[in-house]
Protein backbone atom coordinates (compact mmCIF):
# COMPACT_ATOMS: atom_id res chain seq x y z
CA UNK A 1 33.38 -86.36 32.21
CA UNK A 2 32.22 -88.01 29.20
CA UNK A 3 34.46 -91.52 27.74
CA UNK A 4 35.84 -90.22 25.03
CA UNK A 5 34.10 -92.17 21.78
CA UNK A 6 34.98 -94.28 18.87
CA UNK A 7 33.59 -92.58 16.88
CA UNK A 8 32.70 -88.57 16.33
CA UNK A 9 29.62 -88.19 13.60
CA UNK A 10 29.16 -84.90 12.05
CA UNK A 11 25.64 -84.02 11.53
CA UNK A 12 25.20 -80.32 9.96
CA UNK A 13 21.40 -79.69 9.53
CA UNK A 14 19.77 -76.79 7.45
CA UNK A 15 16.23 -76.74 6.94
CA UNK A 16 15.85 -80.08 7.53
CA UNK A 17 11.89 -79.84 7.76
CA UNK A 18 10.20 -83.33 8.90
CA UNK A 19 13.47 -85.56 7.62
CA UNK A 20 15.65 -85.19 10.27
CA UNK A 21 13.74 -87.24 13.14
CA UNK A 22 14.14 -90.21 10.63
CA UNK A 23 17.60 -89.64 10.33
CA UNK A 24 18.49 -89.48 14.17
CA UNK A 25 16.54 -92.61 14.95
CA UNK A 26 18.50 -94.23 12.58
CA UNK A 27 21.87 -93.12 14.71
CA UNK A 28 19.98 -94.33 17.93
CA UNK A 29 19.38 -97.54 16.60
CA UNK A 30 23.23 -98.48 15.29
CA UNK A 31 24.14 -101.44 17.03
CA UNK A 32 27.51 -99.87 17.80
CA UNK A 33 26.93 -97.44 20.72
CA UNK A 34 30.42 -96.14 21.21
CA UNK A 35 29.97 -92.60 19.98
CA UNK A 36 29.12 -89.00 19.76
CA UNK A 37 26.43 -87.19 17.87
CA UNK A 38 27.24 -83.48 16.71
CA UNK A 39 24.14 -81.62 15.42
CA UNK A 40 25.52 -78.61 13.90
CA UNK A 41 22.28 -76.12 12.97
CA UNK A 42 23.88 -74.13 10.06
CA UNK A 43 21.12 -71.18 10.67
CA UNK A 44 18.14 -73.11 9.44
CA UNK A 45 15.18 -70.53 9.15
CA UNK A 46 12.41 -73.38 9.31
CA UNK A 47 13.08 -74.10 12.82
CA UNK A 48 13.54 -77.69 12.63
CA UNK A 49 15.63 -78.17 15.17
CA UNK A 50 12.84 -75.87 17.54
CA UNK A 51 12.06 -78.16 20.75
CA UNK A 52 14.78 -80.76 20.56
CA UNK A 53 15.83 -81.80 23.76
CA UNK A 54 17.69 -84.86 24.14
CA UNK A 55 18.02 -87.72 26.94
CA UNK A 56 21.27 -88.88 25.69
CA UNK A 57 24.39 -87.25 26.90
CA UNK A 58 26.10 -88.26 23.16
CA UNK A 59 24.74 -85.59 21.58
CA UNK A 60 26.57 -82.49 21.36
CA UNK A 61 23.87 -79.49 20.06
CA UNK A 62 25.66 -76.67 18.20
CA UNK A 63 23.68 -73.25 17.48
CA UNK A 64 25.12 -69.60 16.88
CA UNK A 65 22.49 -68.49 14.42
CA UNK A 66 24.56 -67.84 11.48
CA UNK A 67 24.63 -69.66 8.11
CA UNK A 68 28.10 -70.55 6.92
CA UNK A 69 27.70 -73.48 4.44
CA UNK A 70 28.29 -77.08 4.67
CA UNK A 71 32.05 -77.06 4.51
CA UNK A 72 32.32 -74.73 7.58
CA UNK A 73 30.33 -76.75 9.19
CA UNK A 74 31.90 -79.82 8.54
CA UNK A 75 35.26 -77.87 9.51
CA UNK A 76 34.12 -77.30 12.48
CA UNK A 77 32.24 -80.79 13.49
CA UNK A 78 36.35 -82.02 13.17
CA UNK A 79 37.79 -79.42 15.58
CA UNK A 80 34.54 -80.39 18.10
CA UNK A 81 34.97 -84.82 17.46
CA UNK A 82 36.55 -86.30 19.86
CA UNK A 83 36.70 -89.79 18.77
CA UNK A 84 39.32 -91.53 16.71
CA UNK A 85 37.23 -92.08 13.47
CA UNK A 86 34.91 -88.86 11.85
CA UNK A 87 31.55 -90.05 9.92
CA UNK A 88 29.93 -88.59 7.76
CA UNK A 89 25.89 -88.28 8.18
CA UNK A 90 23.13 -85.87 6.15
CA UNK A 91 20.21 -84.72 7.88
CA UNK A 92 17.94 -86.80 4.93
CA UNK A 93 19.36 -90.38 4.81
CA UNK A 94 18.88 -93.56 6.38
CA UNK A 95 22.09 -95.24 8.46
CA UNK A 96 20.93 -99.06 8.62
CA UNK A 97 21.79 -100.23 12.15
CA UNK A 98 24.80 -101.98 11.43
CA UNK A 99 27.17 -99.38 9.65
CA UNK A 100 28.99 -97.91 12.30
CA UNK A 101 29.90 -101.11 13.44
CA UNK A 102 30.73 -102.79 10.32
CA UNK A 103 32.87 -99.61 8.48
CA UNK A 104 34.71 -99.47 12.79
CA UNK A 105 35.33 -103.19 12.67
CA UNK A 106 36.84 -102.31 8.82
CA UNK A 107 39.01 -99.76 9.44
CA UNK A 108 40.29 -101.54 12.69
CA UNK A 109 41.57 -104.10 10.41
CA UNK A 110 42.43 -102.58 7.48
CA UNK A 111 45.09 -99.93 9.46
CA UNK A 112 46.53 -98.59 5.86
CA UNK A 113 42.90 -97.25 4.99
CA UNK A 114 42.06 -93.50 5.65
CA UNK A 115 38.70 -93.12 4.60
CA UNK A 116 36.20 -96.24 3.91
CA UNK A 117 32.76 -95.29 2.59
CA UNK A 118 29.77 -97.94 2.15
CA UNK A 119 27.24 -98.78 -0.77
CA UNK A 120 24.03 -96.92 -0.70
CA UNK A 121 20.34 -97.71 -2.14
CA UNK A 122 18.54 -94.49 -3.58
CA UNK A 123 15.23 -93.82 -1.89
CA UNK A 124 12.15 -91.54 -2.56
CA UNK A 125 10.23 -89.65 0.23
CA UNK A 126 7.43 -92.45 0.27
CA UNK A 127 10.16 -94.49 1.23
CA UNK A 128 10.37 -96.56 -2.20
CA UNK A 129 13.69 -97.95 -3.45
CA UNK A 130 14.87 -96.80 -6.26
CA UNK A 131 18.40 -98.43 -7.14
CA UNK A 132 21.85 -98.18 -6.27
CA UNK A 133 25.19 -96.46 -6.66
CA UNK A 134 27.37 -97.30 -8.54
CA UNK A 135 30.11 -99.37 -6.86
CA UNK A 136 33.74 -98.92 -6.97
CA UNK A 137 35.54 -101.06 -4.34
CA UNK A 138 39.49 -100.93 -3.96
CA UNK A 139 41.43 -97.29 -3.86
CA UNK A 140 42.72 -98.12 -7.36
CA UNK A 141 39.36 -98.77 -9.07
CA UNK A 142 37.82 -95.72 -6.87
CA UNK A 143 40.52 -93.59 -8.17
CA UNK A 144 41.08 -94.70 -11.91
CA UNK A 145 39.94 -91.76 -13.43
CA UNK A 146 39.76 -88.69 -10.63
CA UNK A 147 39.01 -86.49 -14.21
CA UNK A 148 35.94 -87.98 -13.83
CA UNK A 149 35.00 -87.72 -10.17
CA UNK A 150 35.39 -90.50 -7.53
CA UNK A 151 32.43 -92.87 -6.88
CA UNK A 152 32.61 -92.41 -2.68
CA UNK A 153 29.49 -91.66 -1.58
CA UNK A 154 29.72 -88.51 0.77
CA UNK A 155 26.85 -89.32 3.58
CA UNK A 156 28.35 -93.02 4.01
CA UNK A 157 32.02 -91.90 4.82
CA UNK A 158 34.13 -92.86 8.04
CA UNK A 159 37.78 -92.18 8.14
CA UNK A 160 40.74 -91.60 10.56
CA UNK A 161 40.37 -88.27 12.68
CA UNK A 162 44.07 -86.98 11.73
CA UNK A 163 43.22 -87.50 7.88
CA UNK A 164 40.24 -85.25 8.24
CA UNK A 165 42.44 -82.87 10.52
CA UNK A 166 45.31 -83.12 7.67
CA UNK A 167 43.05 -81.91 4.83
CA UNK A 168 39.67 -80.39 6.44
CA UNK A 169 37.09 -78.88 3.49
CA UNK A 170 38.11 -75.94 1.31
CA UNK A 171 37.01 -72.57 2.05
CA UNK A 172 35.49 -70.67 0.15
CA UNK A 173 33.37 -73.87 -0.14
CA UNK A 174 33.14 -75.77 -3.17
CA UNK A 175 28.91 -75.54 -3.18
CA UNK A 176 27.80 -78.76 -3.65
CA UNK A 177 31.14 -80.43 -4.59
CA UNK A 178 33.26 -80.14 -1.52
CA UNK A 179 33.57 -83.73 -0.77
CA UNK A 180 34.85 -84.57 -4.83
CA UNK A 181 37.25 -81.47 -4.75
CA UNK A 182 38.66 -83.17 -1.17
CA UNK A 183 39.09 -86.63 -3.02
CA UNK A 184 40.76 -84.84 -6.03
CA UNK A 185 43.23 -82.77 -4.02
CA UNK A 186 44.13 -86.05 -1.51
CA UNK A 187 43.24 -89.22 -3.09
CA UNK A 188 47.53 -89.20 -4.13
CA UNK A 189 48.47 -89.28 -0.70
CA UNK A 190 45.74 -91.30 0.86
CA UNK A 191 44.26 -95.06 0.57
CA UNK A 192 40.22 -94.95 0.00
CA UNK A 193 37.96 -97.44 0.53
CA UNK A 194 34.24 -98.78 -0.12
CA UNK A 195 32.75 -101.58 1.63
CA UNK A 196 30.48 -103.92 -0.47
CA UNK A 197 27.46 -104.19 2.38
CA UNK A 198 24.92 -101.23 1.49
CA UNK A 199 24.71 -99.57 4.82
CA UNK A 200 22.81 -96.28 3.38
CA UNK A 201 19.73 -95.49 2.21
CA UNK A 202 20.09 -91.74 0.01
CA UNK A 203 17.14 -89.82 -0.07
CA UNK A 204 16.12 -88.87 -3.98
CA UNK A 205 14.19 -85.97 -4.09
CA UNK A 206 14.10 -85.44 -7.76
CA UNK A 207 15.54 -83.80 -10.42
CA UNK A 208 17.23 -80.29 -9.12
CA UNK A 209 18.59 -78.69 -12.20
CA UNK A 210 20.08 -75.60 -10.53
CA UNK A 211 21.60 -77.94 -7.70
CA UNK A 212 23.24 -80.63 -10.43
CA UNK A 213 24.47 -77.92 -12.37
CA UNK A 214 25.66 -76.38 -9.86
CA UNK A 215 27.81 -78.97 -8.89
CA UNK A 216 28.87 -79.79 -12.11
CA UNK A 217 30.46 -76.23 -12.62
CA UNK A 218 32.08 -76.63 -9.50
CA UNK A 219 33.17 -79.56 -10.50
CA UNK A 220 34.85 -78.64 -13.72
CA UNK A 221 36.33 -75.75 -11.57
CA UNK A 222 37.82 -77.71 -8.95
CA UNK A 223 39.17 -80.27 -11.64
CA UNK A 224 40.66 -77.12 -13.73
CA UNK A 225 42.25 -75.66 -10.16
CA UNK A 226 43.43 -78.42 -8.40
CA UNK A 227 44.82 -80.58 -11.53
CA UNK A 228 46.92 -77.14 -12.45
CA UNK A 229 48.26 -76.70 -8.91
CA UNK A 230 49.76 -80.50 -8.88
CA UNK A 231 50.80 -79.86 -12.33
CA UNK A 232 48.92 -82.38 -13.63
CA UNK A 233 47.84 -80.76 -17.19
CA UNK A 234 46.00 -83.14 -19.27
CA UNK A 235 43.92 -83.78 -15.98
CA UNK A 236 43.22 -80.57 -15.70
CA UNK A 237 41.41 -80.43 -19.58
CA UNK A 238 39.92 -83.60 -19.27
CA UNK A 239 38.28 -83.33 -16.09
CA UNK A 240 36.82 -79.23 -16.82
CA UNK A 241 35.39 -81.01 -20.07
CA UNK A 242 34.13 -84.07 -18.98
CA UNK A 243 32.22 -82.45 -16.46
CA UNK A 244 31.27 -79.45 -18.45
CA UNK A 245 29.48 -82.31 -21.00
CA UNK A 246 28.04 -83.56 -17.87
CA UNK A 247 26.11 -80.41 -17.07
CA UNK A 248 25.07 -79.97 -20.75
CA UNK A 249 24.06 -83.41 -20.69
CA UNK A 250 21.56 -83.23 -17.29
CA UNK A 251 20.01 -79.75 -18.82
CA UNK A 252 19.48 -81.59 -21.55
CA UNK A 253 17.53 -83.99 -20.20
CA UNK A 254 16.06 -81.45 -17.80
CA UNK A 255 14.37 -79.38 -20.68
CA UNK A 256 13.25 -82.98 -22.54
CA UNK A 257 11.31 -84.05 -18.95
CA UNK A 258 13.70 -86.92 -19.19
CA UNK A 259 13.81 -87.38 -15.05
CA UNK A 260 13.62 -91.05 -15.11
CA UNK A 261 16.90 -91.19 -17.85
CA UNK A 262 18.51 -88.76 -15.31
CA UNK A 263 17.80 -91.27 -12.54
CA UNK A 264 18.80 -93.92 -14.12
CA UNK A 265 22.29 -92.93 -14.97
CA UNK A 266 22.69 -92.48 -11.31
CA UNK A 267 21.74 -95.94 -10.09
CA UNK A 268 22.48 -99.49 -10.63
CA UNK A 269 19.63 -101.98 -10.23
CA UNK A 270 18.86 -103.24 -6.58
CA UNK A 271 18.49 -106.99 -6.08
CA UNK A 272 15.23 -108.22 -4.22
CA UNK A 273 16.96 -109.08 -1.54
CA UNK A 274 18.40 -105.63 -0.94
CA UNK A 275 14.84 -104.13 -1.23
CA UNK A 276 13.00 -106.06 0.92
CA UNK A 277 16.05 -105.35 3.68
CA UNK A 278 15.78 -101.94 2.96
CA UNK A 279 11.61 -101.83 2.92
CA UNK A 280 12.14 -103.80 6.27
CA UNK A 281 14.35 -101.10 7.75
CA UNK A 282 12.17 -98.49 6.43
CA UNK A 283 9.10 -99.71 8.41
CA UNK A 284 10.89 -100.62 11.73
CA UNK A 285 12.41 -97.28 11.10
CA UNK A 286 8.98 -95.01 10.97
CA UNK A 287 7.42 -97.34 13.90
CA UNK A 288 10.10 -96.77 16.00
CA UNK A 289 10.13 -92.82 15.34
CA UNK A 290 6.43 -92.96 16.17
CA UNK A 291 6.35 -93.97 19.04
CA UNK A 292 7.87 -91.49 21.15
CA UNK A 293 11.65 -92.55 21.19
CA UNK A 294 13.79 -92.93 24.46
CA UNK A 295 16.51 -90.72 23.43
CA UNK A 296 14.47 -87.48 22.55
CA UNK A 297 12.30 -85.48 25.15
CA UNK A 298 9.27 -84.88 23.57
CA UNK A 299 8.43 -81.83 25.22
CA UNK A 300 6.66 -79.26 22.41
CA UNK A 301 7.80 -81.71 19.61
CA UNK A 302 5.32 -83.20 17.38
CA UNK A 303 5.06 -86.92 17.21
């Protein structure tokens, strides 16, 4: 029988095309090794996830066939985890080697904490930085204004097991908002987090109109919904409008070919320092994914 882990980390994968050996390298190379890797396969139609065979008795491989959204599948990575903390990891981004170790060693001191997430630098497909998030630090200044969303990013979280047991994702799934509608409905009765280290690299593929609008009404929806249920009124106005200006604002900018505006207002300016570490991971990163890794058998899989 297998030791039970540290730490459980949710993978869900759709159509992850050519990204997600990157990704899983970058779980292979953490320098914490106490934990468990499930790769949920929501019914990806590309077959990227064809010919994967793994060495390393930490992964967990889930596939029925069926598609049933990100927030089922994240539902259903916590009823599988075994470990005492849940994180958080897309099939696109970059975990630099030292963030499961540094956001464990965090929430093993910081006991009061639920749910820590990390800084993250923005990244395009050549592997380029292009800035990053904004930074909110303490639970207070994360959760100043939850009318106008919570800066947490999603891919970087790690939290207590029984907090992600307490509140799970909502079904029917909030498409491409279901980590800010969790925040909004538990940030009163939970302590967040975000460490200052960036321990994330975000992949940036763009400028997805029907994706950021998406969210956005979504957004406004589960601000309207959630805010009325606690009662909380004025919330409930402020945060449908602020995000409804939001989504005029993006198709604004959208129809003007404005991209780089768009990107901007995402992203905070990276500091040398943090680029060369990142252009530094990036290379080890693609060598090592090269050249035949020990944890996956290679057996039909391109290299």
């Amino acid at each position: 029988m297998l030791p039970i882990p540290t730490v459980s980390i949710v993978l869900p994968v759709y159509n992850a095309g050519t990204v997600l050996r990157l990704a899983l390298s970058s779980i292979f190379l953490q320098t914490f090794r106490e934990w468990e890797l499930i790769l949920i396969d929501d019914g990806s139609r590309d077959c990227c996830m064809a010919g994967f065979s793994f060495s390393d008795n930490r992964v967990r491989m889930v596939q029925d066939g069926r598609n049933l959204g990100l927030a089922a599948r994240l539902n259903q990575g916590i009823e599988l985890a075994r470990g005492r903390y849940l994180a958080r990891m897309d099939q696109d981004d970059i975990a630099y080697p030292e963030r499961l170790e540094t956001q464990v060693k965090f929430l093993d001191e910081h006991p009061h904490v639920d749910l820590a997430a990390t800084r993250a630098l923005v990244f395009r497909n050549d592997g380029s930085a292009v800035g990053l998030f904004p930074f909110r630090q303490t639970h207070a200044e994360i959760c100043a204004a939850p009318w106008l969303g919570f800066y947490l990013p999603h891919p970087t979280w790690m939290g207590k097991m029984d907090w992600f047991r307490r509140h799970r994702y909502r079904i029917p799934e909030v498409v491409r908002a279901e980590d800010q509608e969790l925040l909004l409905r538990s940030y009163r009765a939970s302590r967040f987090a975000c460490l200052p280290e960036v321990l994330m690299g975000y992949r940036q593929t763009g400028l997805p109109l029907r994706k950021i609008l998406t969210a956005r009404k979504h957004l406004a929806l589960a601000q309207w919904s959630v805010n009325l249920e606690q009662g909380r009124f004025g919330h409930a106005a402020a945060g449908f409008l602020a995000f409804a200006f939001k989504a005029l604002t993006d198709a604004a900018l959208a129809a003007a070919g404005a991209q780089h505006i768009f990107i901007t207002r995402q992203t905070r300016r990276a500091s040398q320092d943090e680029i060369d570490r990142w252009s530094k991971i990036w290379r080890e990163l693609q060598q090592s994914s090269a050249d035949s890794p020990s944890w996956l058998r290679t057996s039909g899989i391109a290299s």
